[in-house]
PDB file of N, CA and C in Angstrom:
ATOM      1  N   UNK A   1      34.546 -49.955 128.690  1.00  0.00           N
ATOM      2  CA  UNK A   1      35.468 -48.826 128.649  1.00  0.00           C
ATOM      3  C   UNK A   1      34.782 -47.614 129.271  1.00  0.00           C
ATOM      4  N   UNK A   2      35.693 -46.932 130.163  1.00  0.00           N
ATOM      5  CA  UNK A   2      35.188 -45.923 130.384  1.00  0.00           C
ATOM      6  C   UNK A   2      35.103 -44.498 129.880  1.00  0.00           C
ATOM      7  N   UNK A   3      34.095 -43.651 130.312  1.00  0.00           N
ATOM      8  CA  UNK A   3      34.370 -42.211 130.075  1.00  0.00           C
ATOM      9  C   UNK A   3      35.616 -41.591 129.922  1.00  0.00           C
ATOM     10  N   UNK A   4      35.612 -40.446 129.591  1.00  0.00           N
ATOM     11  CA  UNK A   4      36.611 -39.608 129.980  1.00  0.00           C
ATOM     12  C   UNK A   4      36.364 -37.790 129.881  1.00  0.00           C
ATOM     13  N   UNK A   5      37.015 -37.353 130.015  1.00  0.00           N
ATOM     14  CA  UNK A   5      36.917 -35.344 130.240  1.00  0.00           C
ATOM     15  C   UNK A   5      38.037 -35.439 128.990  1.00  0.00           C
ATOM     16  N   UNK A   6      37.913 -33.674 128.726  1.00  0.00           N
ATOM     17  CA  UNK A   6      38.598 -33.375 127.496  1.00  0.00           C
ATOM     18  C   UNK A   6      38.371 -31.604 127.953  1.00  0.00           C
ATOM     19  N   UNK A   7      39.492 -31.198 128.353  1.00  0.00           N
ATOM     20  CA  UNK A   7      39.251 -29.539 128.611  1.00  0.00           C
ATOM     21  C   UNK A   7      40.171 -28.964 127.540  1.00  0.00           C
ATOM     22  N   UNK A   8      39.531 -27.858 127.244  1.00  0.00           N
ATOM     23  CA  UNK A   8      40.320 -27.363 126.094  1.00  0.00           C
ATOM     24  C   UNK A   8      40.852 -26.086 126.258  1.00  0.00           C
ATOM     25  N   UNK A   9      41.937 -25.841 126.400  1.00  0.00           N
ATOM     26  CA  UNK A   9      42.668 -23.969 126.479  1.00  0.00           C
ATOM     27  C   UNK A   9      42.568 -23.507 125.144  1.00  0.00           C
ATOM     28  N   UNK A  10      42.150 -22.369 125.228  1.00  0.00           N
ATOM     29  CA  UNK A  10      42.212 -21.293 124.041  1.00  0.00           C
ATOM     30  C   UNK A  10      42.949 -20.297 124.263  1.00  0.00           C
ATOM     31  N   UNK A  11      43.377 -19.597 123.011  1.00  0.00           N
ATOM     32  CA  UNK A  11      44.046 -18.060 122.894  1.00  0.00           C
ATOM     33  C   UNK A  11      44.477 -17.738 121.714  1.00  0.00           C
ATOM     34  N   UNK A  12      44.171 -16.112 121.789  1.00  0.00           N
ATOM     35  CA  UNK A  12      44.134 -15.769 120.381  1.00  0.00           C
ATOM     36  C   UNK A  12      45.519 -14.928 120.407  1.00  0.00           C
ATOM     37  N   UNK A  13      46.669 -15.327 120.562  1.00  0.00           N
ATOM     38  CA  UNK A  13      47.946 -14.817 120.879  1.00  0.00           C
ATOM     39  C   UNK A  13      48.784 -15.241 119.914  1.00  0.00           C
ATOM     40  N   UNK A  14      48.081 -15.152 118.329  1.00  0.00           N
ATOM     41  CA  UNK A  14      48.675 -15.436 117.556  1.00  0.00           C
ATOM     42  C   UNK A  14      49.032 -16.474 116.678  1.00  0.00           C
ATOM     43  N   UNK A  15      48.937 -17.675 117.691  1.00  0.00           N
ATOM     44  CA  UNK A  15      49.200 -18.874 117.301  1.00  0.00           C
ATOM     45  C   UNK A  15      50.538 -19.350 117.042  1.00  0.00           C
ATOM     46  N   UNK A  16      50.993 -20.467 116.562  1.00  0.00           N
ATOM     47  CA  UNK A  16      52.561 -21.015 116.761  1.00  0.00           C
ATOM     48  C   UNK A  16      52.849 -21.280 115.437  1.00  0.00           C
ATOM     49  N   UNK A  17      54.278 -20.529 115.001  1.00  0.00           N
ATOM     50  CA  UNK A  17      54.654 -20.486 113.667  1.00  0.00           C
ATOM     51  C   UNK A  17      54.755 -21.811 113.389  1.00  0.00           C
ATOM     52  N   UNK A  18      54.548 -22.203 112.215  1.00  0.00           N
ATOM     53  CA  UNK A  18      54.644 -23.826 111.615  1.00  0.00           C
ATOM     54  C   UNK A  18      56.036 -24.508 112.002  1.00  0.00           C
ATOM     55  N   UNK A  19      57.300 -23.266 111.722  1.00  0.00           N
ATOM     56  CA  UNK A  19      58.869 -24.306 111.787  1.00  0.00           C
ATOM     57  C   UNK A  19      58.917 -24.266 113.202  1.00  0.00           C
ATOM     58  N   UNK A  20      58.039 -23.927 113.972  1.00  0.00           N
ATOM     59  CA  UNK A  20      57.918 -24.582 115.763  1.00  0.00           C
ATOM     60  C   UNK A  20      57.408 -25.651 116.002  1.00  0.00           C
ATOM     61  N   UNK A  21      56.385 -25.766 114.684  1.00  0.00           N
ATOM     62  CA  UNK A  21      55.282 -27.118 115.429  1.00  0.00           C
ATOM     63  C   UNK A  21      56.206 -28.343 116.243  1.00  0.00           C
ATOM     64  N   UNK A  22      57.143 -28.931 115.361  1.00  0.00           N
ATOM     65  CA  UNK A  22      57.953 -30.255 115.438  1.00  0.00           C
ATOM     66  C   UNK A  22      59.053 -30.356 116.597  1.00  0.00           C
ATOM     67  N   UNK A  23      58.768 -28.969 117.456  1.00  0.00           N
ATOM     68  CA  UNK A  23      59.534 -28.943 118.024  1.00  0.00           C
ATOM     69  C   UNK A  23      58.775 -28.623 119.963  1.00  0.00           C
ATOM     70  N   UNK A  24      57.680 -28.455 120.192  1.00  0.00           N
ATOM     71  CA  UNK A  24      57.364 -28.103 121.440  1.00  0.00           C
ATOM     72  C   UNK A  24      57.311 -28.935 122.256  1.00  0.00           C
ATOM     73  N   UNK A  25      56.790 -30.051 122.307  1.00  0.00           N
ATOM     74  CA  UNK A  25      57.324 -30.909 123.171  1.00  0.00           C
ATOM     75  C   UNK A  25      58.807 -31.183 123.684  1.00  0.00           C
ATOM     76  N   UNK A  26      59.872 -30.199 122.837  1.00  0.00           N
ATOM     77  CA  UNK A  26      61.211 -30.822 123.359  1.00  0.00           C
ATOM     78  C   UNK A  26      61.320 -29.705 124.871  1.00  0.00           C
ATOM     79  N   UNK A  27      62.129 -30.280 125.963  1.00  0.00           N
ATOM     80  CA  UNK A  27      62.260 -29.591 127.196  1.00  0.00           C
ATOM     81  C   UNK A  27      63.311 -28.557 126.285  1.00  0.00           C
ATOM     82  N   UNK A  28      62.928 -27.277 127.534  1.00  0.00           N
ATOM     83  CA  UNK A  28      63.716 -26.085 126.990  1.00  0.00           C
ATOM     84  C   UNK A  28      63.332 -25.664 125.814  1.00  0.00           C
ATOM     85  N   UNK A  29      62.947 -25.920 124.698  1.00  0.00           N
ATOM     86  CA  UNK A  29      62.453 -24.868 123.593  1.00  0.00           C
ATOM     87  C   UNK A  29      60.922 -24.271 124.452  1.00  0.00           C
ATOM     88  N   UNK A  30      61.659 -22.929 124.000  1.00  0.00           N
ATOM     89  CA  UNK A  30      60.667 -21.916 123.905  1.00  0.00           C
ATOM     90  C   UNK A  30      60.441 -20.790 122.929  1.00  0.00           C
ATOM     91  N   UNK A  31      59.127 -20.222 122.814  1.00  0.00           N
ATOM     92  CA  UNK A  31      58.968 -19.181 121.832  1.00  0.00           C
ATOM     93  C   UNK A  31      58.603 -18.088 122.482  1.00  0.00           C
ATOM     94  N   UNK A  32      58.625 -18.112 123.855  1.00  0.00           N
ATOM     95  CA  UNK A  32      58.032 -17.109 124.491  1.00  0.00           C
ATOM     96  C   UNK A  32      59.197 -15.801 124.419  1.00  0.00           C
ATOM     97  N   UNK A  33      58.603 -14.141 124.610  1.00  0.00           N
ATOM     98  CA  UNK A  33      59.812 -13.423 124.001  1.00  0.00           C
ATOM     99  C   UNK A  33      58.669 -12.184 125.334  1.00  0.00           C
ATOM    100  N   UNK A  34      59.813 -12.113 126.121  1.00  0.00           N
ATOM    101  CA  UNK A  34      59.061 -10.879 127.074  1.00  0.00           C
ATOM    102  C   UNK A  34      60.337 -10.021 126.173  1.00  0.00           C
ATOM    103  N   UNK A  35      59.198  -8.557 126.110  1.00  0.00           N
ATOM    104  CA  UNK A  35      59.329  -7.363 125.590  1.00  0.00           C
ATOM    105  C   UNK A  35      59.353  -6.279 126.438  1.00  0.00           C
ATOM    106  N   UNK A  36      60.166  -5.784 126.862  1.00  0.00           N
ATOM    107  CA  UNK A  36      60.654  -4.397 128.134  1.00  0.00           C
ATOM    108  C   UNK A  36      61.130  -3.331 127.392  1.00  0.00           C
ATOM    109  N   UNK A  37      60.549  -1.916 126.721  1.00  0.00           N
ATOM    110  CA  UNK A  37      60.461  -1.246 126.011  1.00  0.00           C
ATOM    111  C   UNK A  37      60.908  -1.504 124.565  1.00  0.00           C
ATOM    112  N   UNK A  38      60.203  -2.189 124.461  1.00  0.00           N
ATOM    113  CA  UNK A  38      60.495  -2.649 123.055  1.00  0.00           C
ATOM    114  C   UNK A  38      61.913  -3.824 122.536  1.00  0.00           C
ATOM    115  N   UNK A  39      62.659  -3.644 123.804  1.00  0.00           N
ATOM    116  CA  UNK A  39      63.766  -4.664 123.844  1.00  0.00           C
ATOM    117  C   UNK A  39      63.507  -6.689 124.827  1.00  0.00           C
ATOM    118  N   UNK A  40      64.040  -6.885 124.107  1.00  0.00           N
ATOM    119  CA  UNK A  40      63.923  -8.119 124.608  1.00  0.00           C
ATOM    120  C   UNK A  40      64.522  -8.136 125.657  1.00  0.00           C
ATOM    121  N   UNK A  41      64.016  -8.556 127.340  1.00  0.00           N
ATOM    122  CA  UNK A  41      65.053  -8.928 128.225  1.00  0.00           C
ATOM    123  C   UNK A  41      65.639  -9.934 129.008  1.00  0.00           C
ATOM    124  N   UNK A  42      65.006 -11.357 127.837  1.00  0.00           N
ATOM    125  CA  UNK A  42      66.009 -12.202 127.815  1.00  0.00           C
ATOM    126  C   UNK A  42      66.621 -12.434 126.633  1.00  0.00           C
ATOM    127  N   UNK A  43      67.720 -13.304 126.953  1.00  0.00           N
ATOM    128  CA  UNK A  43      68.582 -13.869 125.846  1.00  0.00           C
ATOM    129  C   UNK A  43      67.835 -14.937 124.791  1.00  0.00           C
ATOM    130  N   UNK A  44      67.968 -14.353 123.694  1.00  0.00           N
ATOM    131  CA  UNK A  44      66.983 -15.242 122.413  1.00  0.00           C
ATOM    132  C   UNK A  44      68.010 -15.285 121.348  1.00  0.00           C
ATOM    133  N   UNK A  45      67.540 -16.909 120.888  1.00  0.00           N
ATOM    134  CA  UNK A  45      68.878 -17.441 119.804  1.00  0.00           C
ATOM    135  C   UNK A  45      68.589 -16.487 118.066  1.00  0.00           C
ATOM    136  N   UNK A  46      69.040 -17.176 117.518  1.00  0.00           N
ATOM    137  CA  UNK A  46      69.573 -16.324 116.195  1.00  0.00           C
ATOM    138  C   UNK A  46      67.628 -15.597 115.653  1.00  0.00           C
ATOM    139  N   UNK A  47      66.776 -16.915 115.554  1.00  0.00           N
ATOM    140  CA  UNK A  47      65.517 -17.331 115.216  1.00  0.00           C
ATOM    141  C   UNK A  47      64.476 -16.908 116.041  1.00  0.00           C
ATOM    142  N   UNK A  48      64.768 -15.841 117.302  1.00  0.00           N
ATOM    143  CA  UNK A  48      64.011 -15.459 117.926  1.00  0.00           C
ATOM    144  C   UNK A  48      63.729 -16.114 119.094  1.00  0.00           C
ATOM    145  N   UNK A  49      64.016 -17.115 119.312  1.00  0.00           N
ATOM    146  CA  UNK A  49      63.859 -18.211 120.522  1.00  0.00           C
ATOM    147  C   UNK A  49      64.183 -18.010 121.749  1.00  0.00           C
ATOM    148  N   UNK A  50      63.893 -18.360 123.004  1.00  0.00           N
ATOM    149  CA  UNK A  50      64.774 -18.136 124.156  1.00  0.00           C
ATOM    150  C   UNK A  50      65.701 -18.499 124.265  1.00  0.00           C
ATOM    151  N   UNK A  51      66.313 -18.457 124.832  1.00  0.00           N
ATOM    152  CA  UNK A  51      67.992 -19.358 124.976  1.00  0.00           C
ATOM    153  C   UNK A  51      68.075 -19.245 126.622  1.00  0.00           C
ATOM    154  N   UNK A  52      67.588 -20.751 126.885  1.00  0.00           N
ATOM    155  CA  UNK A  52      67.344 -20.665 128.722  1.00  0.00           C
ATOM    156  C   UNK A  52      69.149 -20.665 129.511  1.00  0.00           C
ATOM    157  N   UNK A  53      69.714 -21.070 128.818  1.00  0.00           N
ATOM    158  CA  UNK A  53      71.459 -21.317 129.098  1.00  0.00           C
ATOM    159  C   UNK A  53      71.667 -19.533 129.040  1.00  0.00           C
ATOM    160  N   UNK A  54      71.818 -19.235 128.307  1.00  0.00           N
ATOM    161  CA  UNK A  54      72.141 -17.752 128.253  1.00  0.00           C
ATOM    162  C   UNK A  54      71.821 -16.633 129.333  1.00  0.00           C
ATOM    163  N   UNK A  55      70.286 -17.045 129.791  1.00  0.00           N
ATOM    164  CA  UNK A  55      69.555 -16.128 130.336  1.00  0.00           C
ATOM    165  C   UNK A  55      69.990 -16.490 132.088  1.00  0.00           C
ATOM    166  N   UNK A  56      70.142 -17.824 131.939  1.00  0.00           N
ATOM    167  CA  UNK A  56      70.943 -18.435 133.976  1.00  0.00           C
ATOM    168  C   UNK A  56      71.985 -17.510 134.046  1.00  0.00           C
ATOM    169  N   UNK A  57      72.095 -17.123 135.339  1.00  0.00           N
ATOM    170  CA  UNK A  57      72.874 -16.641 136.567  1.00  0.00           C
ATOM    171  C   UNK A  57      73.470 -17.722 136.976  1.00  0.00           C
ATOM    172  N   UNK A  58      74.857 -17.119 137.532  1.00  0.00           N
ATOM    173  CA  UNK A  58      75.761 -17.543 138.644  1.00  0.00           C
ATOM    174  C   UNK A  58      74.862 -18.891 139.122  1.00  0.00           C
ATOM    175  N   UNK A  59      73.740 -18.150 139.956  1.00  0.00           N
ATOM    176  CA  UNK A  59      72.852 -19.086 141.350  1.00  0.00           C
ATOM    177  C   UNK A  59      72.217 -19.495 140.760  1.00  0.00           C
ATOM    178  N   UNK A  60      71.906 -19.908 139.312  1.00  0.00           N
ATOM    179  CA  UNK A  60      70.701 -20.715 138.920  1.00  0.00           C
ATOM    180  C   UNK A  60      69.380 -20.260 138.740  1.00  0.00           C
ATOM    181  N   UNK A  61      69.337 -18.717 139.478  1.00  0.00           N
ATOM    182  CA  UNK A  61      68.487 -18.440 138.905  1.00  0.00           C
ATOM    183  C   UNK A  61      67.986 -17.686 137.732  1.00  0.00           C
ATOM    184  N   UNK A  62      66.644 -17.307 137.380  1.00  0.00           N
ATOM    185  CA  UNK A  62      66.163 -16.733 135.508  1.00  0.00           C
ATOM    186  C   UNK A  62      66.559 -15.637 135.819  1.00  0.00           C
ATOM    187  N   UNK A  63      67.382 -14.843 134.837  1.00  0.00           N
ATOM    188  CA  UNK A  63      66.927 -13.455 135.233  1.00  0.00           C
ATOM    189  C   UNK A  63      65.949 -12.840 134.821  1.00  0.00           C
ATOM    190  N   UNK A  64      65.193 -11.975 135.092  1.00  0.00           N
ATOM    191  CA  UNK A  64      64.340 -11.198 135.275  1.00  0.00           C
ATOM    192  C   UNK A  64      64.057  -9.584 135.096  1.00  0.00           C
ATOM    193  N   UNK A  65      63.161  -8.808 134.548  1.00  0.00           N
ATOM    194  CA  UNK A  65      62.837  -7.791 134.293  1.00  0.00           C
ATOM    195  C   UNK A  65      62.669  -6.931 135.528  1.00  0.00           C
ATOM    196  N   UNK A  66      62.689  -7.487 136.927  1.00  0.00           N
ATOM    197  CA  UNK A  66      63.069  -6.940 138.208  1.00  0.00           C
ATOM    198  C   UNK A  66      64.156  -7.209 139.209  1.00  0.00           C
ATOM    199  N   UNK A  67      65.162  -7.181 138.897  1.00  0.00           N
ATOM    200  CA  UNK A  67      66.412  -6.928 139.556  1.00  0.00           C
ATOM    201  C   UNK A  67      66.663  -8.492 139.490  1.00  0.00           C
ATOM    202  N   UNK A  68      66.614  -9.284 138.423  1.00  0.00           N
ATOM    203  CA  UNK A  68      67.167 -10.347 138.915  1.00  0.00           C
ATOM    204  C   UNK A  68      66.538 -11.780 139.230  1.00  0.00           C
ATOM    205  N   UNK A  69      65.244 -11.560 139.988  1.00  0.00           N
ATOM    206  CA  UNK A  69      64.702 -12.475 140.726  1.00  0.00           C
ATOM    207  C   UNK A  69      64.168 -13.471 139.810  1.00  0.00           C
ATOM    208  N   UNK A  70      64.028 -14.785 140.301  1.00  0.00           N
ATOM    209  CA  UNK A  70      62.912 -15.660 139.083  1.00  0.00           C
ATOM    210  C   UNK A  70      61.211 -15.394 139.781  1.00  0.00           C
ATOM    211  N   UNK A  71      60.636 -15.007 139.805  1.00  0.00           N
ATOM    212  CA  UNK A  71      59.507 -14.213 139.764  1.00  0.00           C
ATOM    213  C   UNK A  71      58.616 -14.538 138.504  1.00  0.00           C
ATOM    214  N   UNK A  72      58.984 -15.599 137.974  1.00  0.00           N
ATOM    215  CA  UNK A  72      58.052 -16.345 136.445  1.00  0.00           C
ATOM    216  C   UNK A  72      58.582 -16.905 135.879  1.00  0.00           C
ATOM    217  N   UNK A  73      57.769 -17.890 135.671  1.00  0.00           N
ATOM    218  CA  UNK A  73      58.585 -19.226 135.192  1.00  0.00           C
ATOM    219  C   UNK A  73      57.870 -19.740 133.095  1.00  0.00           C
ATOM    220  N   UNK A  74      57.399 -18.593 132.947  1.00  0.00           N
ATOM    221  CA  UNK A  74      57.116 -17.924 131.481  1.00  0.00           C
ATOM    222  C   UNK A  74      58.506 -18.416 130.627  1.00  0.00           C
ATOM    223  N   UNK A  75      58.309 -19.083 129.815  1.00  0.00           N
ATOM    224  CA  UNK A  75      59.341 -19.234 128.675  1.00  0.00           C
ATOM    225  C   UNK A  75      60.363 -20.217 129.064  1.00  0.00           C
ATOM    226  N   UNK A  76      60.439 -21.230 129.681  1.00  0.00           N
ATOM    227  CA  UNK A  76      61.312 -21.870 129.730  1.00  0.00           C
ATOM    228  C   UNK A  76      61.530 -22.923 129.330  1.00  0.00           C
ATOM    229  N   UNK A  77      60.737 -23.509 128.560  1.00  0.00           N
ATOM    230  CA  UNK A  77      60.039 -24.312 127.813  1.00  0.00           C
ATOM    231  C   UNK A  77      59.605 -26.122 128.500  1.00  0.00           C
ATOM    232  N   UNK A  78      59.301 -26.103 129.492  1.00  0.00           N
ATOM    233  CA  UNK A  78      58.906 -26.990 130.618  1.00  0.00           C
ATOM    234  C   UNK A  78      57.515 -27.252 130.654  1.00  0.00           C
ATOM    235  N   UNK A  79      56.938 -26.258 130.379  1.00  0.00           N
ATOM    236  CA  UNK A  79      55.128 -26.912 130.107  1.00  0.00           C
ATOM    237  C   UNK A  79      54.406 -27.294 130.031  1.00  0.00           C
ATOM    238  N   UNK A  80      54.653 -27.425 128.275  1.00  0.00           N
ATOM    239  CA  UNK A  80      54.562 -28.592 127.558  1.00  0.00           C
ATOM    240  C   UNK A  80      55.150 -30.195 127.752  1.00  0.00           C
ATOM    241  N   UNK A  81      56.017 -29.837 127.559  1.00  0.00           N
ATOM    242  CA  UNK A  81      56.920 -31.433 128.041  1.00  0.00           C
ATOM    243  C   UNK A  81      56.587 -31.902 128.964  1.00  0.00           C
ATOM    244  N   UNK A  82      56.177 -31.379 130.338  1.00  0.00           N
ATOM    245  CA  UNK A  82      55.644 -31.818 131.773  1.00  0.00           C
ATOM    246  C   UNK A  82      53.961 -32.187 131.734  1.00  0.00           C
ATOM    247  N   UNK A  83      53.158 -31.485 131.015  1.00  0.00           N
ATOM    248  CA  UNK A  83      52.547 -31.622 130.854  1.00  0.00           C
ATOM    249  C   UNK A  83      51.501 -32.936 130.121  1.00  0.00           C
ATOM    250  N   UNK A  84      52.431 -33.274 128.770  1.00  0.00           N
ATOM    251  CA  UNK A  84      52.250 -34.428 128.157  1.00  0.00           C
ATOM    252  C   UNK A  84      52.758 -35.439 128.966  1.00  0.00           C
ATOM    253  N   UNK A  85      54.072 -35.244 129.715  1.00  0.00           N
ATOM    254  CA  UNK A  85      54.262 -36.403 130.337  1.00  0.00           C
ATOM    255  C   UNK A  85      53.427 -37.071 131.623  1.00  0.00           C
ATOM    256  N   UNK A  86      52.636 -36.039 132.479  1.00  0.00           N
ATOM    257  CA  UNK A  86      51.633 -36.103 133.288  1.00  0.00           C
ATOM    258  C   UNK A  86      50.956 -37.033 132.601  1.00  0.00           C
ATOM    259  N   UNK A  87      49.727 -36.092 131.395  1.00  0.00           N
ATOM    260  CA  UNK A  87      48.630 -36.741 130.751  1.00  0.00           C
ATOM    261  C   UNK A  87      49.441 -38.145 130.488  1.00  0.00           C
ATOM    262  N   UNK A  88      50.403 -38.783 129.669  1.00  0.00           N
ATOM    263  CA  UNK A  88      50.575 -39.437 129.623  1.00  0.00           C
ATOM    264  C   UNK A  88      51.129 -40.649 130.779  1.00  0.00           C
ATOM    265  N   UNK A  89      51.380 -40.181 131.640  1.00  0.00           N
ATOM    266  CA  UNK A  89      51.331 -41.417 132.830  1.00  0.00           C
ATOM    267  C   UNK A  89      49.989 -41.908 133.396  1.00  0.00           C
ATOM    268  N   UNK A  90      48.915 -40.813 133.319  1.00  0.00           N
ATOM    269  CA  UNK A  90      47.598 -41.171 133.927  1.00  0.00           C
ATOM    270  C   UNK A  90      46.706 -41.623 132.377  1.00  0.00           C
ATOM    271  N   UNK A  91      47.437 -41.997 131.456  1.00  0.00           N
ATOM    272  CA  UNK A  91      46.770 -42.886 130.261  1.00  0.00           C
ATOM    273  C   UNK A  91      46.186 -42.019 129.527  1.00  0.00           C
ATOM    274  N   UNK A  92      46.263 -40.678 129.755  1.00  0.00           N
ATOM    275  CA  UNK A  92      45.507 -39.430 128.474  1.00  0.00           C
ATOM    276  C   UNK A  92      46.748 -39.326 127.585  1.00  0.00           C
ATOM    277  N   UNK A  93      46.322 -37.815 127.016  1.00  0.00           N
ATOM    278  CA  UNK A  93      47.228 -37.061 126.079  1.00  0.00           C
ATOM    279  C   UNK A  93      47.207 -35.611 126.172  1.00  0.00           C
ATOM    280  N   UNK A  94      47.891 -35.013 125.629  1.00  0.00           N
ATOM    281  CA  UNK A  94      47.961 -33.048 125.311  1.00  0.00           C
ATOM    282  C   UNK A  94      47.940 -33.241 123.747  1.00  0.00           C
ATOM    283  N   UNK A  95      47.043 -32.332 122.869  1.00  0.00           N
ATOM    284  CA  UNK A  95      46.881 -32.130 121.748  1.00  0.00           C
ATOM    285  C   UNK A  95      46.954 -30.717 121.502  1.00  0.00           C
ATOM    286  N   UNK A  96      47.659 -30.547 120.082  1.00  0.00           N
ATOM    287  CA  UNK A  96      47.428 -28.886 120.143  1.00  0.00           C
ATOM    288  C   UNK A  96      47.154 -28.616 118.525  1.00  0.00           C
ATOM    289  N   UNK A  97      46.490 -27.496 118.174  1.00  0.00           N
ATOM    290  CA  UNK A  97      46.223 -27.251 117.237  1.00  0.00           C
ATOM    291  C   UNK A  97      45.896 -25.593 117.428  1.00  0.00           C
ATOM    292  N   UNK A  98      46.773 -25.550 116.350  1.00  0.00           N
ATOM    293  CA  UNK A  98      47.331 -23.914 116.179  1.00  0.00           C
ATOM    294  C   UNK A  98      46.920 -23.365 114.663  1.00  0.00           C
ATOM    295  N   UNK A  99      46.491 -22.417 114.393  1.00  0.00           N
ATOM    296  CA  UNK A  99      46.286 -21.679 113.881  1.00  0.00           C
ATOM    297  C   UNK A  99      47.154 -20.499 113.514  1.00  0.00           C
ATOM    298  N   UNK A 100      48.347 -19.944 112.620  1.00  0.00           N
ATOM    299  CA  UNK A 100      49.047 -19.341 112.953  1.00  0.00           C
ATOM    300  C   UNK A 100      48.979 -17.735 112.092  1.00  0.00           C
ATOM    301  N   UNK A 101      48.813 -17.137 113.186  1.00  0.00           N
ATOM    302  CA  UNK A 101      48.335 -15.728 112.938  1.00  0.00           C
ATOM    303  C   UNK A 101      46.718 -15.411 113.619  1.00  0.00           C
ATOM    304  N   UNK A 102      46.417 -16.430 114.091  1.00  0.00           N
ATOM    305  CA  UNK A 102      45.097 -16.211 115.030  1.00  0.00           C
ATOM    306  C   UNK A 102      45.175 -16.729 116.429  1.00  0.00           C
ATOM    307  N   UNK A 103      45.193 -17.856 116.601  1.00  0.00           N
ATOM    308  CA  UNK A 103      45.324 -18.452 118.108  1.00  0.00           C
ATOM    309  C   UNK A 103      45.811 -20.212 118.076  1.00  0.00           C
ATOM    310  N   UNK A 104      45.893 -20.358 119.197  1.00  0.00           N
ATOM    311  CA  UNK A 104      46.033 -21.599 119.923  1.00  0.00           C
ATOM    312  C   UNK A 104      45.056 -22.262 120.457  1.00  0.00           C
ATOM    313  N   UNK A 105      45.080 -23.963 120.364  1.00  0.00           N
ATOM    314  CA  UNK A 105      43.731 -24.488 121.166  1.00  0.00           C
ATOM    315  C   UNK A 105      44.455 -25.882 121.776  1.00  0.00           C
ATOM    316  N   UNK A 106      44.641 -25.858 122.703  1.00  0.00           N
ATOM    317  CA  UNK A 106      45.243 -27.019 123.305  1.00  0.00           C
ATOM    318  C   UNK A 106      44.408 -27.859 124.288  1.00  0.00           C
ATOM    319  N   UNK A 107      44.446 -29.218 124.073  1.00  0.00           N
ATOM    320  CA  UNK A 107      43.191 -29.904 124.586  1.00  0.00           C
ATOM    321  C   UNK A 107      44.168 -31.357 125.426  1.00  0.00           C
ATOM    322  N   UNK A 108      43.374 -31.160 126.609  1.00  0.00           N
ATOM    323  CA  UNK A 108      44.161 -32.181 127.707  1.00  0.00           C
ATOM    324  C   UNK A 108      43.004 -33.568 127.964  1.00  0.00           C
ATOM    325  N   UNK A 109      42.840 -34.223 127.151  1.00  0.00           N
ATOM    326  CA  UNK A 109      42.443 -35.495 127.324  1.00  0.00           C
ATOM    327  C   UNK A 109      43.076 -36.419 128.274  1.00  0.00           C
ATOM    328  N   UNK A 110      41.643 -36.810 129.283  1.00  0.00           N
ATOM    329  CA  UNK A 110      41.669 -38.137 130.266  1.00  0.00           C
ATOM    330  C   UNK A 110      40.813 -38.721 130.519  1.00  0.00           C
ATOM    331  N   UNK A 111      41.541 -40.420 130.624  1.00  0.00           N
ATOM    332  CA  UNK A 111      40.410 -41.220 130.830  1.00  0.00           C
ATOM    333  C   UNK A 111      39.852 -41.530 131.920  1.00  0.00           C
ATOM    334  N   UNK A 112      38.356 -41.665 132.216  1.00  0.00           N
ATOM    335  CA  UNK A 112      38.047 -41.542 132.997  1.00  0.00           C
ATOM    336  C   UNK A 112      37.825 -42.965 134.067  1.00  0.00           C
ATOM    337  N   UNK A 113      37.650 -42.384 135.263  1.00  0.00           N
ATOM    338  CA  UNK A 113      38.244 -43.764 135.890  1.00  0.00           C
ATOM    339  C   UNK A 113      36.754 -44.944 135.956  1.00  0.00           C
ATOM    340  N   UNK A 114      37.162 -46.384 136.011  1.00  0.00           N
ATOM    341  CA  UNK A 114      36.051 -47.202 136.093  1.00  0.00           C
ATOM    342  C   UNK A 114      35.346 -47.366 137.369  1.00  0.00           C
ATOM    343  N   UNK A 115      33.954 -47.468 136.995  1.00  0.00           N
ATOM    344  CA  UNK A 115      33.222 -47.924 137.888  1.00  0.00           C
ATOM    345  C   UNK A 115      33.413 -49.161 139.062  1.00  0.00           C
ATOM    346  N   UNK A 116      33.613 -48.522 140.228  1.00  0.00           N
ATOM    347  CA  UNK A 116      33.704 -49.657 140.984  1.00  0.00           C
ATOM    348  C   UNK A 116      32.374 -50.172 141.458  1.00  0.00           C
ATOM    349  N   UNK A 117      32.109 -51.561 141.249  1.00  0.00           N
ATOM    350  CA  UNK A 117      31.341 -52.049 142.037  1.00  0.00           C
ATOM    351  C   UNK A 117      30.930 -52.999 143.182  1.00  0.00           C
TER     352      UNK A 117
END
């Protein structure tokens, strides 16, 4: 069996409330909440959440805190889900472990490839 790498992201941004845990891997949930004088300027459901349906335009695209444009792709809840599904086609995983009220530590495990000889 071979090796493998294990990189780990950190941040101390609070960490992820517990009634989120069971839910980040699903596409589209998000918790992300941009703040433009103190107002939110996207559309967020009852619970604080984004609401990516709400926040689309006409053309499909996000709106945005500058006239409109998608200019960041922050909060849409794609990430995660893309992310695990990567690690998981190349035989790793995404792990996360949160801390809530201090930070985040998310760790991208892969295996490493065999020795050819």
């Amino acid at each position: 069996m071979s090796d493998g790498v294990t990189i780990r992201i950190r941040d101390r941004g609070g960490g992820i409330h517990p009634r989120d845990k069971d839910r980040l891997f699903e596409c589209g949930f998000s918790t992300y909440a941009r703040e433009k004088n103190g107002l939110f300027s996207m559309t967020h459901d009852v619970e604080g959440r984004f609401d990516l349906l709400s926040t689309m335009n006409v053309g499909g695209n996000v709106a945005s805190d500058a006239g409109g444009q998608a200019d960041d792709l922050a909060g849409l809840g794609y990430g995660l889900p893309l992310s695990k599904a990567y690690a998981e086609f190349f035989d790793g995983r995404v792990e996360i472990q949160s801390l809530w009220g201090w930070g985040t530590d998310v760790y991208l495990k892969l295996k490493g490839l065999d020795r050819i000889e």
